[in-house]
C-alpha atoms as a PDB file:
ATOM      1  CA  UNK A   1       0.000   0.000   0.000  1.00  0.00           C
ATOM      2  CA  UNK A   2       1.497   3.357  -1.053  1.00  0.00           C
ATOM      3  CA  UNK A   3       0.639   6.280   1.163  1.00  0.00           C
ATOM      4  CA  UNK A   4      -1.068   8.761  -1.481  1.00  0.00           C
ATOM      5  CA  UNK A   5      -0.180  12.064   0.267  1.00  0.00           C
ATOM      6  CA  UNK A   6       3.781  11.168   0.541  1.00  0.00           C
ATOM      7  CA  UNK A   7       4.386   8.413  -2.329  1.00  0.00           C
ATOM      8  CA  UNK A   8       6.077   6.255   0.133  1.00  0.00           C
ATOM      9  CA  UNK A   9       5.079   2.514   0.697  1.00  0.00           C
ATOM     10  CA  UNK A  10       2.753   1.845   3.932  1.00  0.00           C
ATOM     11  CA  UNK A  11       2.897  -1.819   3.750  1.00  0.00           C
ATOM     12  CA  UNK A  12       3.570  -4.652   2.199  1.00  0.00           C
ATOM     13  CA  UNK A  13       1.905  -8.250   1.661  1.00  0.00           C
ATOM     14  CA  UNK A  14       3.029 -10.640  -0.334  1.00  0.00           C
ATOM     15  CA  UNK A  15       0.704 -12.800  -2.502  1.00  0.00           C
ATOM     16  CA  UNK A  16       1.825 -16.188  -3.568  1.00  0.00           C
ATOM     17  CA  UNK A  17       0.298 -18.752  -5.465  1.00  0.00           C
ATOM     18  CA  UNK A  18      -0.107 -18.356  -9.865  1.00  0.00           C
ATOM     19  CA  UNK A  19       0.305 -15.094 -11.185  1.00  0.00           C
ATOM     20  CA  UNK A  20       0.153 -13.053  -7.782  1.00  0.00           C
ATOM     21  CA  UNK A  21      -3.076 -11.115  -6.987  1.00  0.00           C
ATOM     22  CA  UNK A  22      -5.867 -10.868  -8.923  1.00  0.00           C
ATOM     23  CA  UNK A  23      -8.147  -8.151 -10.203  1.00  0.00           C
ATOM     24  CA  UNK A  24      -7.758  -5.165  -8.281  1.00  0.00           C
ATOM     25  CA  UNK A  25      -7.964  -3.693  -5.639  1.00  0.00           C
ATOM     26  CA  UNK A  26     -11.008  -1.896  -3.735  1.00  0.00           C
ATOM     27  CA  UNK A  27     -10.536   0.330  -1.011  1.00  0.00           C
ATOM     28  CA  UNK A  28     -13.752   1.408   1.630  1.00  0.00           C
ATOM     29  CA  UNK A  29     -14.385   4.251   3.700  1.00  0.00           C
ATOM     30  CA  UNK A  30     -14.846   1.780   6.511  1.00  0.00           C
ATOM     31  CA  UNK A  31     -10.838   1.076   5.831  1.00  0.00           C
ATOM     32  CA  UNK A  32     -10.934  -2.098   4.372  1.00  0.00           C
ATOM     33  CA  UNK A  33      -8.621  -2.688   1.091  1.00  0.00           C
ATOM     34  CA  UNK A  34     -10.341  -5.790  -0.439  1.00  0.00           C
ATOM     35  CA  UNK A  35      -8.144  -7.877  -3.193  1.00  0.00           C
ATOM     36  CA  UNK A  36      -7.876 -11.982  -4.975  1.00  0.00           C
ATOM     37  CA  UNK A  37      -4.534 -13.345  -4.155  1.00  0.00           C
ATOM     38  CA  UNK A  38      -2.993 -15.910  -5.923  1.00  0.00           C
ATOM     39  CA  UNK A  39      -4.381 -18.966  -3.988  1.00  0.00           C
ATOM     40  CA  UNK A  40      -7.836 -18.826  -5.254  1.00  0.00           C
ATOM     41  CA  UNK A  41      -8.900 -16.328  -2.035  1.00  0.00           C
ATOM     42  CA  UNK A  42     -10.872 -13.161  -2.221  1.00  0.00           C
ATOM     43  CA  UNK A  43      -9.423 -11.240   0.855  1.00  0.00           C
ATOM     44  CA  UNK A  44      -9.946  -7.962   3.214  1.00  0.00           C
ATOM     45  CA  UNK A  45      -7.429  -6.408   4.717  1.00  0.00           C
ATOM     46  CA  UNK A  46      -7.278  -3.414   7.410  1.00  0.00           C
ATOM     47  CA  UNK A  47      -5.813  -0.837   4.840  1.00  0.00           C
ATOM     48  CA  UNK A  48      -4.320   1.116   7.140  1.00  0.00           C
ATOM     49  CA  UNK A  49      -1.509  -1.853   8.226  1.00  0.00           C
ATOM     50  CA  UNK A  50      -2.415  -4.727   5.727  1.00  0.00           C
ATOM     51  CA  UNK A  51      -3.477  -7.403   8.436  1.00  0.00           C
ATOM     52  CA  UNK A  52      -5.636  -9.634   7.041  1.00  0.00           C
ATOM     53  CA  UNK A  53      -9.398  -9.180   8.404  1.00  0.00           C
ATOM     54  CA  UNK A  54     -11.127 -11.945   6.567  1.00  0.00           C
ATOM     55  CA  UNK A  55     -11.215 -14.294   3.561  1.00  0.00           C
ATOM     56  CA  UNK A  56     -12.722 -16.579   1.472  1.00  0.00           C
ATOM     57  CA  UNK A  57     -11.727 -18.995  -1.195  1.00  0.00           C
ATOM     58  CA  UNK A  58     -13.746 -18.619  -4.170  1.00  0.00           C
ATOM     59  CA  UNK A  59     -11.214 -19.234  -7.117  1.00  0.00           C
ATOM     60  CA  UNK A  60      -9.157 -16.723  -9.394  1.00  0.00           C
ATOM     61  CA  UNK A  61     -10.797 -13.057  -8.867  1.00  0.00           C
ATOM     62  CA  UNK A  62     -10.969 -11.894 -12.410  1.00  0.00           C
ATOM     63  CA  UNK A  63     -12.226  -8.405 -11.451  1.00  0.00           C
ATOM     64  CA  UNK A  64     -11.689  -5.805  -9.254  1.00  0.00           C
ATOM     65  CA  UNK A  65     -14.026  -6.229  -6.415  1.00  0.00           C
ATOM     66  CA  UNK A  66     -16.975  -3.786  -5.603  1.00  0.00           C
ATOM     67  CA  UNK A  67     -19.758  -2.720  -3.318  1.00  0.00           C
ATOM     68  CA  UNK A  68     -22.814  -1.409  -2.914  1.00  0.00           C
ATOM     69  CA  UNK A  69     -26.013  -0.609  -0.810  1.00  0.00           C
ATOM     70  CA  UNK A  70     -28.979  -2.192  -0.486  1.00  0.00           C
ATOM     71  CA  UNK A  71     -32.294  -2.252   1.450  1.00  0.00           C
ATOM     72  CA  UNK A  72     -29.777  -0.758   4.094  1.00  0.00           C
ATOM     73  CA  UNK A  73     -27.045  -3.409   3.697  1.00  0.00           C
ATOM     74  CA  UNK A  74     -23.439  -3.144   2.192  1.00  0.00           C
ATOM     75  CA  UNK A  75     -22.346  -6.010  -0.179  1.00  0.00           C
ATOM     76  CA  UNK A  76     -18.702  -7.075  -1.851  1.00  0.00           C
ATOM     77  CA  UNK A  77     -19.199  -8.604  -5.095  1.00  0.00           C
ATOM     78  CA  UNK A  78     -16.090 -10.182  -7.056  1.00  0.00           C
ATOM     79  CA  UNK A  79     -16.317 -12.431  -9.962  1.00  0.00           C
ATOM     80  CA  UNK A  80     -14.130 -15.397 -10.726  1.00  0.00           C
ATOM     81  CA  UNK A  81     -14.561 -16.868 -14.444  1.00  0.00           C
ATOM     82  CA  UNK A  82     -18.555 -16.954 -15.267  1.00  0.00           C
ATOM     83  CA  UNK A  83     -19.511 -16.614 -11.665  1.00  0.00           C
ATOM     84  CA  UNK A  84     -20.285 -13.773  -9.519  1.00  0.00           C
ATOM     85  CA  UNK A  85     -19.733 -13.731  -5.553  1.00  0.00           C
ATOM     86  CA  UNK A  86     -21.662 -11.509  -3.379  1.00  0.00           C
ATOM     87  CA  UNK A  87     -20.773 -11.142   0.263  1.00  0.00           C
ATOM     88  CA  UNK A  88     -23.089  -9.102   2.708  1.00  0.00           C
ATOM     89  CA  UNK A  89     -20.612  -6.366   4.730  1.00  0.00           C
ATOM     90  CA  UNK A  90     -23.302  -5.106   7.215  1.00  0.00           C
END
């Protein structure tokens, strides 16, 4: 993670497994930077030190991942191949 108002690099996490991470990155106002890694894992991290909050593994992530609001709930969608994951945040 690269801290945007200096340029210098926050933290680090490696990703290991074929062809590193996958997809992209998202980044929440709750803090949470949300990426695939290369073990088949969609994963959250606390983006302010890069500890690993949560995962699941749901295969390659193919996109970047991304939320949104409904009926008063936040969801994390990410897709991997012809599938679409959806993962209810609050």
């Amino acid at each position: 993670m690269i801290n945007y108002k200096t340029g210098k690099v926050a933290w680090r996490r490696p990703y290991y497994g074929v062809g590193g991470g996958g997809g992209g990155l998202l980044t929440t106002a709750g803090k949470l930077l949300s990426a695939g890694d290369g073990g088949g894992n969609l994963v959250a991290h606390d983006a302010s030190n890069g500890k690993p909050l949560w995962h699941s593994r749901i295969g390659r992530v193919t996109n970047a991942p991304q939320t949104y609001m409904l009926d008063g709930h936040q969801y994390l969608i990410a897709a991997t191949g012809d599938r679409v994951w959806s993962f209810m945040l609050y």
